[in-house]
N, C-alpha and C. Protein backbone atom coordinates (compact mmCIF):
# COMPACT_ATOMS: atom_id res chain seq x y z
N UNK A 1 72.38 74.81 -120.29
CA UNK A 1 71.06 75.39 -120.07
C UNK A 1 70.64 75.13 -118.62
N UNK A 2 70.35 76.03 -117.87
CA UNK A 2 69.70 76.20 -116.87
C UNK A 2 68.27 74.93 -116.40
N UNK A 3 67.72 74.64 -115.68
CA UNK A 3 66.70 73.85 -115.28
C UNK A 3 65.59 75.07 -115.20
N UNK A 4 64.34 75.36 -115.39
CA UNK A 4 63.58 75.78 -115.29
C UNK A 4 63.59 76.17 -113.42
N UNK A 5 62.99 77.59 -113.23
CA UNK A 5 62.76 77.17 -111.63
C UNK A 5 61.42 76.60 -111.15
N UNK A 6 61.39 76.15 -110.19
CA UNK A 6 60.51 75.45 -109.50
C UNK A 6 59.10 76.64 -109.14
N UNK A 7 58.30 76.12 -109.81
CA UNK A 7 57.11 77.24 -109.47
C UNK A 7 56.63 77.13 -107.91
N UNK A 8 55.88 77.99 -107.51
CA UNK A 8 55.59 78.27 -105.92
C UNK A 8 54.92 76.87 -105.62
N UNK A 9 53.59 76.64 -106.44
CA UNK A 9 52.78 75.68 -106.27
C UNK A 9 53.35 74.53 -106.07
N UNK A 10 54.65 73.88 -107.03
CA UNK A 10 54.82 72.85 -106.61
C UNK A 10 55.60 72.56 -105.36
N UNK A 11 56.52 74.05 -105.41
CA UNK A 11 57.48 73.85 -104.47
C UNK A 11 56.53 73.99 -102.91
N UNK A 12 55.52 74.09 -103.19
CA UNK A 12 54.29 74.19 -101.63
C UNK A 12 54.03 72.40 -101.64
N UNK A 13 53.76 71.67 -102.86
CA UNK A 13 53.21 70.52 -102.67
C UNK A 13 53.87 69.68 -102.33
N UNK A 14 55.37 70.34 -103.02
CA UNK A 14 57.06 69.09 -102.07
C UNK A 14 57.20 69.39 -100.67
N UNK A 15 56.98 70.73 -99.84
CA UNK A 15 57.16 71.12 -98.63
C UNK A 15 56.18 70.43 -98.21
N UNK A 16 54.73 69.98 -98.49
CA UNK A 16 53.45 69.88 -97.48
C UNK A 16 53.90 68.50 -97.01
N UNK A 17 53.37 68.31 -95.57
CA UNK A 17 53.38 67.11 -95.41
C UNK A 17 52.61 66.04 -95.55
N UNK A 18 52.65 64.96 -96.15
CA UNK A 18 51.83 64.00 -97.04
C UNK A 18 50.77 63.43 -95.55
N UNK A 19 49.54 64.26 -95.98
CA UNK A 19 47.89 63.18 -95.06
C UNK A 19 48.03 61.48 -95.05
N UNK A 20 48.01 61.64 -93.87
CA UNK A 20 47.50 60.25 -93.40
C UNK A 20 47.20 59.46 -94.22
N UNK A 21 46.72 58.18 -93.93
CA UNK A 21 45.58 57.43 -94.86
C UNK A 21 44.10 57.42 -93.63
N UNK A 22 44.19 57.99 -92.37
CA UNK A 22 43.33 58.11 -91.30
C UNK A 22 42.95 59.22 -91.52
N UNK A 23 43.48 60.46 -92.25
CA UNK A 23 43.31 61.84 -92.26
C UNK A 23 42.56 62.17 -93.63
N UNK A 24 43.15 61.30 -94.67
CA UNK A 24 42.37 61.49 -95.66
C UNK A 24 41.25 60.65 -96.32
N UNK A 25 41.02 59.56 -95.26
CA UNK A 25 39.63 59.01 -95.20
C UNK A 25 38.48 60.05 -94.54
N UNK A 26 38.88 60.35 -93.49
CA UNK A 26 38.17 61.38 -92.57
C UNK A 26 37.71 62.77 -93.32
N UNK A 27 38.65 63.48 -94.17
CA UNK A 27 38.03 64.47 -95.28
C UNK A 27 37.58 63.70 -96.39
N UNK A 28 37.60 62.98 -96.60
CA UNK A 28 37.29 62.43 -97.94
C UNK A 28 35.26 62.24 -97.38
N UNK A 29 35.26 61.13 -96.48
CA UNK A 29 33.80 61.41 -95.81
C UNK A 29 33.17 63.05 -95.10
N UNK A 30 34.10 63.50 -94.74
CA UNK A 30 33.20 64.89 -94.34
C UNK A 30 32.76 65.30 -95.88
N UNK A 31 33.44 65.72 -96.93
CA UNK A 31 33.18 66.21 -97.69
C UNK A 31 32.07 65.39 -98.52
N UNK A 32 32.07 63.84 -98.69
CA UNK A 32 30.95 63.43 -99.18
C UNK A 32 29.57 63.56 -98.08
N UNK A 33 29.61 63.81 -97.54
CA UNK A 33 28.56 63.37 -96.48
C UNK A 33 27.20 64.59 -97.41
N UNK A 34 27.77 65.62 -97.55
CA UNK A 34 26.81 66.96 -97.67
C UNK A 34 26.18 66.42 -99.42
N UNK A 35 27.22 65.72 -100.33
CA UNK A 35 26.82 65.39 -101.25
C UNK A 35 25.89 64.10 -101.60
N UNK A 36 25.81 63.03 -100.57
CA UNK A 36 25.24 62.06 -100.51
C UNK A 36 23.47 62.69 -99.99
N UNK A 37 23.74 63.85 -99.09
CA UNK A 37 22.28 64.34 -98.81
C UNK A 37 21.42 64.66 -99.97
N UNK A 38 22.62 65.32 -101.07
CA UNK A 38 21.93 66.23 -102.09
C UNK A 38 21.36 64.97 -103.00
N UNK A 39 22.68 63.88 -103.26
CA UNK A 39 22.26 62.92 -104.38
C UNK A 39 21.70 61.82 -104.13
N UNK A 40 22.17 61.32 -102.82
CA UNK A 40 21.64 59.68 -102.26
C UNK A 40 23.12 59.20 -103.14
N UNK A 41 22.76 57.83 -103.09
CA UNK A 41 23.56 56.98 -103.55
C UNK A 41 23.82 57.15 -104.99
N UNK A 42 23.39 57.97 -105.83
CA UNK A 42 23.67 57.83 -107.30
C UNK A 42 24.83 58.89 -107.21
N UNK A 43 25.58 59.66 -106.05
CA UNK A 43 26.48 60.55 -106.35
C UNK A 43 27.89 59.81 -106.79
N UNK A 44 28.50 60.03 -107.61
CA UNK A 44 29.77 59.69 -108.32
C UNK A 44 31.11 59.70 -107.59
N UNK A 45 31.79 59.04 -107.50
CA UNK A 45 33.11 59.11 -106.41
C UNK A 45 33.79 60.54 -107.17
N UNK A 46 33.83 60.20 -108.87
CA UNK A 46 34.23 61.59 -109.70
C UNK A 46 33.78 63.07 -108.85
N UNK A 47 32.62 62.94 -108.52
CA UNK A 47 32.11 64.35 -108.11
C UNK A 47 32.89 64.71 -106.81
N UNK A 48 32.51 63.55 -105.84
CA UNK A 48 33.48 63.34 -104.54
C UNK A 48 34.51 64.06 -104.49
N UNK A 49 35.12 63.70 -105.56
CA UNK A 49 36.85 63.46 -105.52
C UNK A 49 36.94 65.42 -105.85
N UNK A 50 36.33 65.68 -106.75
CA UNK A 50 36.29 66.64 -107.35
C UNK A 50 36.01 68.02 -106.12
N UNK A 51 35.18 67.36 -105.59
CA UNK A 51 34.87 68.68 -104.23
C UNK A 51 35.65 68.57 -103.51
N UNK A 52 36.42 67.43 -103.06
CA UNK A 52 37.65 67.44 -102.17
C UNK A 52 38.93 67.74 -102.98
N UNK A 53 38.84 68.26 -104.01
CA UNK A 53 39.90 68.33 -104.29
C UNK A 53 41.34 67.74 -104.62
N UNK A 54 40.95 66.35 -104.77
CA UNK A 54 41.98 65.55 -105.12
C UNK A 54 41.49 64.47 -106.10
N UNK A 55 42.51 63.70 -106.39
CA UNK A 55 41.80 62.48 -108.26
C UNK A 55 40.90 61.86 -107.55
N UNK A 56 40.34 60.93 -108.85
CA UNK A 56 39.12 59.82 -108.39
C UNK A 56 39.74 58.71 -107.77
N UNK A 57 41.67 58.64 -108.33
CA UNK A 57 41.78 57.19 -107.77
C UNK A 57 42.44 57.39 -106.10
N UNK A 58 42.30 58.61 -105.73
CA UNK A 58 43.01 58.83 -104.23
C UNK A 58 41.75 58.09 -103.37
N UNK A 59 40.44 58.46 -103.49
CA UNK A 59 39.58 57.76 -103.29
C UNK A 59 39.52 56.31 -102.48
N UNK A 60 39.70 55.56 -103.82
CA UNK A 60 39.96 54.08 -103.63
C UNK A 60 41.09 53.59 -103.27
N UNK A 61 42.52 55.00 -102.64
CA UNK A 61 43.67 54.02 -101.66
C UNK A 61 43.00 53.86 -100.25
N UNK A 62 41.92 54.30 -99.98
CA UNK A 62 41.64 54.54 -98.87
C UNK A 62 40.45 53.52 -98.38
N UNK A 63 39.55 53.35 -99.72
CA UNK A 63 37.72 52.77 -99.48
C UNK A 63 38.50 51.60 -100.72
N UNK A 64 37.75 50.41 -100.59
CA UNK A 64 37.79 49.54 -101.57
C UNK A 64 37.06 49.72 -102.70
N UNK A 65 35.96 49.99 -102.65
CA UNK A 65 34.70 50.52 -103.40
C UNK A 65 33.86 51.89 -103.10
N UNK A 66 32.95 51.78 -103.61
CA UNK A 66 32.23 53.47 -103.49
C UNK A 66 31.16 52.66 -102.46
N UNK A 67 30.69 51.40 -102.48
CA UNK A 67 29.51 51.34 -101.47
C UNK A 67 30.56 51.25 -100.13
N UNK A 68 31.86 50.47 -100.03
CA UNK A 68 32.44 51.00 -98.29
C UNK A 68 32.38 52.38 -98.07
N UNK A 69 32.82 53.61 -99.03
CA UNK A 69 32.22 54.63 -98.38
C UNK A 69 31.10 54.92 -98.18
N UNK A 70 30.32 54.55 -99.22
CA UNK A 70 28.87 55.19 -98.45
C UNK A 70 28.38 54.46 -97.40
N UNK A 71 29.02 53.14 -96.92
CA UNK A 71 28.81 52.88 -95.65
C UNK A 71 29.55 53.38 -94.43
N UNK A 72 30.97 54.24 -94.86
CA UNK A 72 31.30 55.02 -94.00
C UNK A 72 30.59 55.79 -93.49
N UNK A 73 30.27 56.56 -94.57
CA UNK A 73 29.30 57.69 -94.86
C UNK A 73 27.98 57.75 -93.47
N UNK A 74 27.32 56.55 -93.87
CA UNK A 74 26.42 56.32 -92.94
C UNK A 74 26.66 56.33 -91.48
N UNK A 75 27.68 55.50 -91.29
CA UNK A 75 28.17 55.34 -89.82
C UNK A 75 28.75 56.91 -89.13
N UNK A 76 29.06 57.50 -89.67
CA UNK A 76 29.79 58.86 -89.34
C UNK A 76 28.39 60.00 -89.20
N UNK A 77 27.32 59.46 -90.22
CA UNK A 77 25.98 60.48 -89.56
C UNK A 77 25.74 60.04 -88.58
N UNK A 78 25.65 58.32 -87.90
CA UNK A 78 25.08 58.27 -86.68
C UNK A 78 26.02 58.36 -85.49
N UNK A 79 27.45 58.76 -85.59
CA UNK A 79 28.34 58.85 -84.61
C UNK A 79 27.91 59.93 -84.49
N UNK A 80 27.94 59.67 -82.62
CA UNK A 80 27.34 61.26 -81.69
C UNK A 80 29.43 62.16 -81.45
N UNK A 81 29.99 61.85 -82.03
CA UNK A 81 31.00 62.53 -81.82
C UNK A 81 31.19 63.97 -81.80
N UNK A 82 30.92 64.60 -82.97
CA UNK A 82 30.48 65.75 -83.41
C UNK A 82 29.77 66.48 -82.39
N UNK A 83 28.37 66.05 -82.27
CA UNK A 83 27.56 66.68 -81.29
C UNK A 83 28.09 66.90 -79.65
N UNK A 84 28.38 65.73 -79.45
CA UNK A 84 29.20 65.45 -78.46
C UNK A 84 30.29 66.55 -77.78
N UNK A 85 30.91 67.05 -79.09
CA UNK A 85 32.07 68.26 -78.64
C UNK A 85 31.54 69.51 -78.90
N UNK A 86 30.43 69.43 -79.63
CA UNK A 86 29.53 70.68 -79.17
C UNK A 86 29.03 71.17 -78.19
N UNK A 87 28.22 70.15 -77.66
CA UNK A 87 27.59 70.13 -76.32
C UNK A 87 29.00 70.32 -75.12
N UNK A 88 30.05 69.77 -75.32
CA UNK A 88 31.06 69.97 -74.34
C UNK A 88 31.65 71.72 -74.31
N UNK A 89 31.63 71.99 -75.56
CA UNK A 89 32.29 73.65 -75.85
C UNK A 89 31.03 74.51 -75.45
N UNK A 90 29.71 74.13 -75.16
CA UNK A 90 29.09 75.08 -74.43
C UNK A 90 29.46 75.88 -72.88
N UNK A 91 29.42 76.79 -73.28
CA UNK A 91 29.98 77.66 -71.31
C UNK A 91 28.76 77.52 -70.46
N UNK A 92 29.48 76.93 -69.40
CA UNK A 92 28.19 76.37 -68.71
C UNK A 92 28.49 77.54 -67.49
N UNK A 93 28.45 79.00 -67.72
CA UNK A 93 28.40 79.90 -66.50
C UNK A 93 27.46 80.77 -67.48
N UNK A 94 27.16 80.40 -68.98
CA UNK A 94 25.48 81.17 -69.16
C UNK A 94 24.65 80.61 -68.66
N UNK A 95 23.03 81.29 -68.16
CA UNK A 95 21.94 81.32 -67.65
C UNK A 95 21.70 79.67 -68.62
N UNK A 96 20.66 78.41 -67.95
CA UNK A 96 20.53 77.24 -67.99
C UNK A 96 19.50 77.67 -69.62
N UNK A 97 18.99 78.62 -69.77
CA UNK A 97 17.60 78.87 -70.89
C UNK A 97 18.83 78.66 -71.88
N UNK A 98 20.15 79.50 -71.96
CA UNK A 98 21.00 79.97 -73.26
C UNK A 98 21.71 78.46 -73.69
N UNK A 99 22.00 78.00 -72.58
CA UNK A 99 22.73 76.33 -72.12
C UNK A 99 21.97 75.52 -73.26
N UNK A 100 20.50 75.06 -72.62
CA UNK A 100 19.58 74.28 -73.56
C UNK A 100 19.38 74.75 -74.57
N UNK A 101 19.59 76.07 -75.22
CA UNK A 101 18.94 76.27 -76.60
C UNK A 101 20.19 76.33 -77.35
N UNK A 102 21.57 76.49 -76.78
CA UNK A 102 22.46 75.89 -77.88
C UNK A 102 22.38 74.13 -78.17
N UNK A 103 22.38 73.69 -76.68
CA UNK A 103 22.38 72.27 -76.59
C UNK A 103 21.14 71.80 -78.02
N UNK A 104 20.06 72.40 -78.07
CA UNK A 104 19.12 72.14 -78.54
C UNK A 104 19.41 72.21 -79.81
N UNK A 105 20.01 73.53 -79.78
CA UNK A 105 20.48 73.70 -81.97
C UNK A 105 21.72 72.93 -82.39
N UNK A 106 22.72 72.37 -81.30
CA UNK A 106 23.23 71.54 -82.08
C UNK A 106 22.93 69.95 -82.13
N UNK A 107 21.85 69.57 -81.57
CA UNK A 107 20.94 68.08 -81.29
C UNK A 107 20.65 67.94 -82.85
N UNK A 108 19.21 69.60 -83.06
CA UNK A 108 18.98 69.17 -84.20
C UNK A 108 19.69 69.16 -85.18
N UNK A 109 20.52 69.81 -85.58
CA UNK A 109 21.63 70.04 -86.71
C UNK A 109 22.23 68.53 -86.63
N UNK A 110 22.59 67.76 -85.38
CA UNK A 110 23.17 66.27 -85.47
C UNK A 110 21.72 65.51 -86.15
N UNK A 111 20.71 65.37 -85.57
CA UNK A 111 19.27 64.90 -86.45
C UNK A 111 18.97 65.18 -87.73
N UNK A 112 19.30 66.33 -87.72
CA UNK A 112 19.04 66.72 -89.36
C UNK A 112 20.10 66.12 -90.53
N UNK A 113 21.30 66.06 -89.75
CA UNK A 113 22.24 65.11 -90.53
C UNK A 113 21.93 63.82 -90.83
N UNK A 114 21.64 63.58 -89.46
CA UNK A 114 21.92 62.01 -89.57
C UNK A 114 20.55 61.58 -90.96
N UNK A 115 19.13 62.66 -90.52
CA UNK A 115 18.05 62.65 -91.15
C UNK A 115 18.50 62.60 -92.89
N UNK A 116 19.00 63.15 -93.25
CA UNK A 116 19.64 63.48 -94.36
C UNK A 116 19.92 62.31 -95.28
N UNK A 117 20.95 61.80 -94.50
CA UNK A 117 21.99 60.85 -94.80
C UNK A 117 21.56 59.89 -95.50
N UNK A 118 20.89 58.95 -93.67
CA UNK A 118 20.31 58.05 -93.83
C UNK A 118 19.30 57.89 -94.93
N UNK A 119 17.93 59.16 -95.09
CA UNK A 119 16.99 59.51 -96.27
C UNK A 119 17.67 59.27 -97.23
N UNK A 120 18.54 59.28 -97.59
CA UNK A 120 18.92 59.45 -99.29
C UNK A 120 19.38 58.32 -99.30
N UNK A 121 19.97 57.52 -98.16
CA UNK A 121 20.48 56.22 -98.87
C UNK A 121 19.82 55.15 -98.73
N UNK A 122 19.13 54.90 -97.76
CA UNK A 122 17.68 54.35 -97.24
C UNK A 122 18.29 52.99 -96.62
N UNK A 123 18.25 51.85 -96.52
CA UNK A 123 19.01 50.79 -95.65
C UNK A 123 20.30 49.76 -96.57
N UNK A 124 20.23 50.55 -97.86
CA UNK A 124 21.02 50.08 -98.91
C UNK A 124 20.81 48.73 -98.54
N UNK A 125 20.22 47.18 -98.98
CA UNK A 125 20.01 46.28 -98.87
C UNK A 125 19.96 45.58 -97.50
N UNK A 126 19.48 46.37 -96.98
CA UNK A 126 19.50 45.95 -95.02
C UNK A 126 20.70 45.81 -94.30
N UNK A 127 21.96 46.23 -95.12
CA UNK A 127 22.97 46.25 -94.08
C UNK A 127 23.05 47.29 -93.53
N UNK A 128 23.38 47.12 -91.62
CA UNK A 128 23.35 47.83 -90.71
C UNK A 128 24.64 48.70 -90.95
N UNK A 129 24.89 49.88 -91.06
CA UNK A 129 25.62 50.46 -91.18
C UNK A 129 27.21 50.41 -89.95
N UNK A 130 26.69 50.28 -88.95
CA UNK A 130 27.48 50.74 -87.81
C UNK A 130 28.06 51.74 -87.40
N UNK A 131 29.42 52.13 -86.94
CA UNK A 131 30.01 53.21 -87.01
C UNK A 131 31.38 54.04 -86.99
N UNK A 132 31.58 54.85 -87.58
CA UNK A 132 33.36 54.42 -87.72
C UNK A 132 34.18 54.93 -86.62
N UNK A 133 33.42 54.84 -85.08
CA UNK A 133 33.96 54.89 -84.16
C UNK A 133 33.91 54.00 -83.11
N UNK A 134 33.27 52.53 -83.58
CA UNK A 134 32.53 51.83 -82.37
C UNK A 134 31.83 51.97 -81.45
N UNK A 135 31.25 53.08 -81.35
CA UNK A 135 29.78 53.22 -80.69
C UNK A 135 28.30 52.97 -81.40
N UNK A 136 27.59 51.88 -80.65
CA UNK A 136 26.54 51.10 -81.15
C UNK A 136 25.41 52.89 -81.18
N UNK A 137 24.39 51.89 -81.22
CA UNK A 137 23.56 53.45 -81.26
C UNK A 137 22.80 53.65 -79.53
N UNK A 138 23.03 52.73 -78.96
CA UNK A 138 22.47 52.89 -77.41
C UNK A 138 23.78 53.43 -76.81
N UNK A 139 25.08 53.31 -77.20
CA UNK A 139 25.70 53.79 -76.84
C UNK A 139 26.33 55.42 -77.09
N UNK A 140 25.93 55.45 -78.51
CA UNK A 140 25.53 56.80 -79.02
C UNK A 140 24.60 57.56 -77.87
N UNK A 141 23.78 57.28 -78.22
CA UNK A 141 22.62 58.18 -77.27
C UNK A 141 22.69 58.69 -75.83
N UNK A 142 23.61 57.43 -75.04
CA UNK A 142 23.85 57.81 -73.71
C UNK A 142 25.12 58.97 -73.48
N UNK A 143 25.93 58.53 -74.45
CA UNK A 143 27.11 59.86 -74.50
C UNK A 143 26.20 60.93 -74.59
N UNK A 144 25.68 61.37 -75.53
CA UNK A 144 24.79 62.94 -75.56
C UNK A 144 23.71 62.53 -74.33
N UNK A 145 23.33 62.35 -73.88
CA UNK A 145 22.73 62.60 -72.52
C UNK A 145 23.15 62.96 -71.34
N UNK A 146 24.72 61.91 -71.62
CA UNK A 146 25.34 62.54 -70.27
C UNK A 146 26.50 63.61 -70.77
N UNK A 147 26.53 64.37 -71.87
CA UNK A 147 26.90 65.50 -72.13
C UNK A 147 26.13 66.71 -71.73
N UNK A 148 24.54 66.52 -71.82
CA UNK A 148 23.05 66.80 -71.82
C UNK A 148 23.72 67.26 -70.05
N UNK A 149 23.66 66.56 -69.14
CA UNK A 149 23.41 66.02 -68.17
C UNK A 149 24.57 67.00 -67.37
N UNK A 150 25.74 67.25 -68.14
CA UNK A 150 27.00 67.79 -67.68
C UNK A 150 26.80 69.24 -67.77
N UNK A 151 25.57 69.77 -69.04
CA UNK A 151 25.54 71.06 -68.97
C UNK A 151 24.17 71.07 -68.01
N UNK A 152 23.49 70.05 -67.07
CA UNK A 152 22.40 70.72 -66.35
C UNK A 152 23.39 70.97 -64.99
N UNK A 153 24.25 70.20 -64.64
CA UNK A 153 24.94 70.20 -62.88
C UNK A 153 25.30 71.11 -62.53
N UNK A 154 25.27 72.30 -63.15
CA UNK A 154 25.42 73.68 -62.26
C UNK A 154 24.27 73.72 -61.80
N UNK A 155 22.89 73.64 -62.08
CA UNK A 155 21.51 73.39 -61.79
C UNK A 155 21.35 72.67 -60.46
N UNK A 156 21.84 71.83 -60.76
CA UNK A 156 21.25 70.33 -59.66
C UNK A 156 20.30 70.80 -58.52
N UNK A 157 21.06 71.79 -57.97
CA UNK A 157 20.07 71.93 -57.08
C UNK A 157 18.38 72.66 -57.06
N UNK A 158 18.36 73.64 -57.91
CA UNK A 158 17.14 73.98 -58.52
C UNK A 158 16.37 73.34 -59.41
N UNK A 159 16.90 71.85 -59.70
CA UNK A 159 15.75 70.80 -60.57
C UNK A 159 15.30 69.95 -59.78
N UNK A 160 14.07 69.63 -60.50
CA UNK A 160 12.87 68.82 -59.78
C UNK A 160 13.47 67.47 -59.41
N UNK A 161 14.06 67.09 -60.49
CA UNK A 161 14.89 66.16 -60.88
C UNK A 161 16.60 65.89 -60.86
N UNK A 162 17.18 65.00 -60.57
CA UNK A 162 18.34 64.56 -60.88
C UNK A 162 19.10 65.45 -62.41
N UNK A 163 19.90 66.13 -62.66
CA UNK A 163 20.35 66.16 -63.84
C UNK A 163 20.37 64.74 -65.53
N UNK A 164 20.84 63.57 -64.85
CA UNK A 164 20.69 62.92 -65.73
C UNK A 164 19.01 62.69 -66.08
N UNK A 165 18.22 62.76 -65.09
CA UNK A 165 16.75 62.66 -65.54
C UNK A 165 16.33 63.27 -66.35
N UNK A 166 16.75 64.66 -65.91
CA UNK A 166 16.15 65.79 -66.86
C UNK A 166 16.61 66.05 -68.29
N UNK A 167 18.09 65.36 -68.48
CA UNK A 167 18.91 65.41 -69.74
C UNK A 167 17.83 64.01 -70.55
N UNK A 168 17.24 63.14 -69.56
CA UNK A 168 16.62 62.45 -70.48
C UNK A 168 15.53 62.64 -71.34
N UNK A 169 14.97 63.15 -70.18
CA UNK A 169 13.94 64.09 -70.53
C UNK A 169 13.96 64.80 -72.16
N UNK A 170 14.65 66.18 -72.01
CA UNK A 170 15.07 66.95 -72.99
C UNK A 170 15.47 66.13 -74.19
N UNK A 171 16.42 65.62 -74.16
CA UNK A 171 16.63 64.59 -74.81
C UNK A 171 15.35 63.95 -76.18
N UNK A 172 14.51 63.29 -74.95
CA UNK A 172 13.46 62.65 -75.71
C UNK A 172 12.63 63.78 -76.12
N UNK A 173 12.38 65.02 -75.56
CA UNK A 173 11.97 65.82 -76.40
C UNK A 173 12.23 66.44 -77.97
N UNK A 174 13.30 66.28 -78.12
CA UNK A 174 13.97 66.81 -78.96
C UNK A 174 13.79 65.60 -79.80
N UNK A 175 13.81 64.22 -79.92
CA UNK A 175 13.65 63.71 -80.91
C UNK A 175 12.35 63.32 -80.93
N UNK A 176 11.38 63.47 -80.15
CA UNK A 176 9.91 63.31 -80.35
C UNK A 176 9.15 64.55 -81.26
N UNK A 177 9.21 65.71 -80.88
CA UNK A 177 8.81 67.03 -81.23
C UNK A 177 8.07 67.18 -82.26
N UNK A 178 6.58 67.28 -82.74
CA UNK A 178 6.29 66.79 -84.05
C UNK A 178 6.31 67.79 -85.11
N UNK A 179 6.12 67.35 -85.99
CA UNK A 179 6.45 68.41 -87.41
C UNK A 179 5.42 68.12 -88.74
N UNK A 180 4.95 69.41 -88.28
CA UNK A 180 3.65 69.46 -89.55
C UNK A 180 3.83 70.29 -90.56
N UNK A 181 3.09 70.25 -91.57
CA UNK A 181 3.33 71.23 -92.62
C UNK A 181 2.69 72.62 -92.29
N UNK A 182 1.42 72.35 -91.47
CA UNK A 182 0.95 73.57 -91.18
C UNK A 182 1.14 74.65 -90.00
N UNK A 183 2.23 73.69 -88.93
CA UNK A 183 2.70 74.69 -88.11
C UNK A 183 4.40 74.77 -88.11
N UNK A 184 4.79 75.65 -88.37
CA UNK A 184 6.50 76.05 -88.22
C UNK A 184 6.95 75.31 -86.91
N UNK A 185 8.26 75.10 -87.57
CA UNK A 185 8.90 74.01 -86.06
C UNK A 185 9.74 75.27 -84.95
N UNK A 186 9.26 74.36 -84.21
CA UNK A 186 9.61 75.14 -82.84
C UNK A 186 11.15 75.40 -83.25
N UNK A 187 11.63 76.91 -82.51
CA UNK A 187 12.99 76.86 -82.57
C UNK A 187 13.52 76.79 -81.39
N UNK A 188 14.99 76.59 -81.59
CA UNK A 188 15.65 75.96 -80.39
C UNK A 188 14.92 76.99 -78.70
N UNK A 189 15.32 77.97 -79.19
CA UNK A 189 14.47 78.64 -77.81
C UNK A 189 13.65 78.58 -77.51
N UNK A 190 12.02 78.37 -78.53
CA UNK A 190 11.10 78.10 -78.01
C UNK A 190 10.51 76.39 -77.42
N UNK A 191 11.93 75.39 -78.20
CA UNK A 191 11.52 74.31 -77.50
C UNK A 191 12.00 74.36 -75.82
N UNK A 192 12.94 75.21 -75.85
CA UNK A 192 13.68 75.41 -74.38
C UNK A 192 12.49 76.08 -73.36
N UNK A 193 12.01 77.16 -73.91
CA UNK A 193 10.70 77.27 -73.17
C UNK A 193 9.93 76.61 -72.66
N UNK A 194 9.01 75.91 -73.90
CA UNK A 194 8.11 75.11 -73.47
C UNK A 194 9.05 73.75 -72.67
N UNK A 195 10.00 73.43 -72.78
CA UNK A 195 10.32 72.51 -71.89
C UNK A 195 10.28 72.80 -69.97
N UNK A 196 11.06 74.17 -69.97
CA UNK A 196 11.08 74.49 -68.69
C UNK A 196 10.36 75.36 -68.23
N UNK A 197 9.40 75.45 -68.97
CA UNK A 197 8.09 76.76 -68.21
C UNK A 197 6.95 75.92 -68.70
N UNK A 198 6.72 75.20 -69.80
CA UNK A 198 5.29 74.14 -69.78
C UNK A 198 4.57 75.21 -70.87
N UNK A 199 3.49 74.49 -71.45
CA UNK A 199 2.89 74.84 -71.99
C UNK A 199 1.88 76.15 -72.21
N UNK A 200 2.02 76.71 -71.02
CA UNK A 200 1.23 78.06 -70.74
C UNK A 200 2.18 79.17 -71.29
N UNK A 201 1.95 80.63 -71.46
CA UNK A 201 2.13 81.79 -72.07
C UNK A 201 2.67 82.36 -70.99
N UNK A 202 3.16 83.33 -71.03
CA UNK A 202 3.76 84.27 -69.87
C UNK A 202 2.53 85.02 -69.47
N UNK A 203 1.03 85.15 -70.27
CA UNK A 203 0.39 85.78 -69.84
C UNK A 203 -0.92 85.18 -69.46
N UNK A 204 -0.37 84.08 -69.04
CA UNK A 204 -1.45 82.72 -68.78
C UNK A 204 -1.47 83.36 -66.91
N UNK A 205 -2.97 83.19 -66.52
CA UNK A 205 -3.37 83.12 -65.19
C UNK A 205 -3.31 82.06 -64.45
């Protein structure tokens, strides 16, 4: 009797080449990250496992427990990495308005993450999270500034200011900016406005 043949699927899963244990920590947290927003800490490694697509116990070759990931978890919202290569893939030969208002939409989208994250899991018993790249959070912040800073230097010479000033500037705008229930939040272009034209209207005297 013949051996059965080898169906496509498996014969794809003997060809693939077997992930990391660096590669499949790294999807294993992207993919929880969006679910920890939705659940906080009561989300299930089961569910985890389940959206990534692989068992519950692949999980734990990687994390010892479910709270080391969700302290991964944490550290990976406040790593500016992400943002970081956003702000770098901007073309810095568009006009400085188009520059800041991508810069701007991917700041908040990094804030809104990190906002997320952190919200749902809250300081889990006061341990400091850190980060799973070794950047503290002052050191966080200065990378995106002087990313900030890299898309003003085609400028330099038409600012009031130094480029890194003005990246500080912007910067602190963007995480100051306030948010009410009764007025809609500025969008990225109109914070870019009011940053570099000020508070007056185009049809201000």
């Amino acid at each position: 009797m013949t051996a059965p043949k080898e169906t496509q699927a498996a014969a794809t899963r003997r060809r693939a080449p077997a992930m990391s244990p660096e590669r499949r920590r790294e999807m294993i947290i992207q993919t929880a990250i969006p679910l920890i927003a939705e659940y906080g800490a009561a989300v299930t490694t089961a569910k985890i496992a389940r959206a990534a697509g692989i068992g519950e116990g692949t999980i734990f070759r990687v994390f010892a427990d479910k709270d080391e990931l969700l302290q991964a978890c944490m550290a990976e919202a406040l790593s500016p990495e992400h943002a970081v290569r956003e702000l770098d893939a901007i073309d810095v030969s568009q006009p400085l308005p188009d520059r800041l208002a991508e810069a701007a939409e991917a700041l908040q989208a990094h804030m809104d993450r990190m906002g997320a994250v952190l919200g749902s899991l809250g300081h889990r018993g006061g341990k400091h999270p850190g980060t799973v790249r070794g950047a503290g959070r002052n050191e966080s912040m200065t990378r995106i500034r002087v990313a900030l800073a890299d898309l003003l230097e085609p400028d330099r010479a038409a600012l009031r200011r130094p480029p890194e000033q003005i990246a500080a500037l912007f910067f602190g705008l963007l995480f100051t900016q306030p948010r009410t229930e009764d007025e809609p939040d500025l969008t990225p272009r109109e914070l870019v406005e009011v940053f570099l034209h000020g508070a007056f209207s185009g049809d201000a005297k």
